[in-house]
Protein backbone atom coordinates (compact mmCIF):
# COMPACT_ATOMS: atom_id res chain seq x y z
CA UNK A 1 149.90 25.81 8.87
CA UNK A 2 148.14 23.97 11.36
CA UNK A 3 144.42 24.29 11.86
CA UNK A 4 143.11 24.76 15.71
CA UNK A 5 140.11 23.39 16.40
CA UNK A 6 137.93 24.71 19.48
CA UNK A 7 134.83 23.45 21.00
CA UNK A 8 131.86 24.49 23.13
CA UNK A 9 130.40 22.46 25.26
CA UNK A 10 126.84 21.84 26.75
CA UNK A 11 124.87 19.59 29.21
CA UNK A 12 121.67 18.35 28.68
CA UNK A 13 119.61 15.82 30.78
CA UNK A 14 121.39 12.45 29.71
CA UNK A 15 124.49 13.80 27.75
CA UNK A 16 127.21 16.53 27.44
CA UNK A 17 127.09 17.99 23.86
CA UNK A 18 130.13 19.08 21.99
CA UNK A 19 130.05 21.42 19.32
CA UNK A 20 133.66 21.79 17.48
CA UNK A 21 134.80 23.90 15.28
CA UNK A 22 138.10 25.03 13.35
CA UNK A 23 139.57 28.58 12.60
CA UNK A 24 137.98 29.17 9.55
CA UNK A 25 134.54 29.01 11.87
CA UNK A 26 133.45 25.72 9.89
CA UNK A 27 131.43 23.26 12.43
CA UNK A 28 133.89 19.88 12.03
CA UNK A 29 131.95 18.02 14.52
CA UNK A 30 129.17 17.63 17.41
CA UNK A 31 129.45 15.00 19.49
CA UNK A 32 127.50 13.61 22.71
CA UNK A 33 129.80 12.41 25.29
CA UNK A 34 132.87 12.58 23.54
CA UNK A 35 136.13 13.73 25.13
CA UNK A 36 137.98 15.42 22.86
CA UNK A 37 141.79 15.35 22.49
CA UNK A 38 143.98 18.59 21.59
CA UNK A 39 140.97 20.72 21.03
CA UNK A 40 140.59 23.87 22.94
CA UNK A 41 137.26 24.23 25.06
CA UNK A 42 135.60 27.36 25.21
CA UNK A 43 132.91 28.70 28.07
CA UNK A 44 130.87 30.60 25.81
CA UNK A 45 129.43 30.13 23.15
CA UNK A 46 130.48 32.04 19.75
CA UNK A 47 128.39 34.79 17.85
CA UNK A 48 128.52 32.54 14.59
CA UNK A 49 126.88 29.39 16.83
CA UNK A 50 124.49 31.39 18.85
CA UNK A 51 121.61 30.02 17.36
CA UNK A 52 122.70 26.70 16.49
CA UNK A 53 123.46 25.87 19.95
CA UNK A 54 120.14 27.61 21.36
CA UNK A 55 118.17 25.18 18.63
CA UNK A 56 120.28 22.14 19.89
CA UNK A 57 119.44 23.04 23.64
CA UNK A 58 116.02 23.92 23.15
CA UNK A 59 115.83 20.10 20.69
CA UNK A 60 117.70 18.18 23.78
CA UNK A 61 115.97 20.20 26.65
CA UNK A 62 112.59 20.11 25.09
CA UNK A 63 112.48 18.12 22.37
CA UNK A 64 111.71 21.16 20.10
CA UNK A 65 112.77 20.67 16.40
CA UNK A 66 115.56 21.76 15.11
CA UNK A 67 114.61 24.64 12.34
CA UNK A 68 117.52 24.49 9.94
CA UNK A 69 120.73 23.20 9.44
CA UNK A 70 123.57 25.79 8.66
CA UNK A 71 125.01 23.37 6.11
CA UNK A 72 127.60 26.31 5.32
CA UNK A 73 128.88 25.86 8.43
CA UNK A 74 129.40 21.94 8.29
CA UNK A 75 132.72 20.51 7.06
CA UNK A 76 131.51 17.95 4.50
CA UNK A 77 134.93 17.53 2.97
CA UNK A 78 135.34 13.68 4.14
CA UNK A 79 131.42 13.04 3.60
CA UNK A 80 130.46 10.26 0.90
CA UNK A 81 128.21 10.73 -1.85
CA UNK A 82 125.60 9.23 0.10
CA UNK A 83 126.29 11.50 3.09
CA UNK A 84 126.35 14.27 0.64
């Protein structure tokens, strides 16, 4: 079975943000400036990321902190021990 992957994009003052995801709703990435190669792109924003992107705006529009990281969401499958 393959996994899709989707991703919602954003623009800020000095970047585009990408926020991608797969179909179990697990974040498996955010990148700034990245193009992004056999993903789907979305226009709006999922419920599950709501908040995560309106923290991300408000950190890259602002410079507000960002309140909490929804490690549940995060892929950390490939991350190191150190990472972890």
């Amino acid at each position: 079975m393959e996994i899709r992957k989707f991703c919602f994009k954003f623009e800020t003052s000095f970047c585009e943000v990408g926020i991608v995801w797969n179909d179990s709703g697990i974040i498996t990435g955010i990148s700034l400036n990245d193009n992004h190669v056999n993903i789907k792109v979305v226009t709006e924003e999922p419920a599950f990321l709501r908040e995560t992107v309106k923290q991300l705006k408000e950190y890259f529009h602002d410079g507000t902190p960002i309140r909490g990281v929804p490690w549940y969401l995060i892929d950390q499958a490939a991350w190191t021990p150190f990472q972890s």
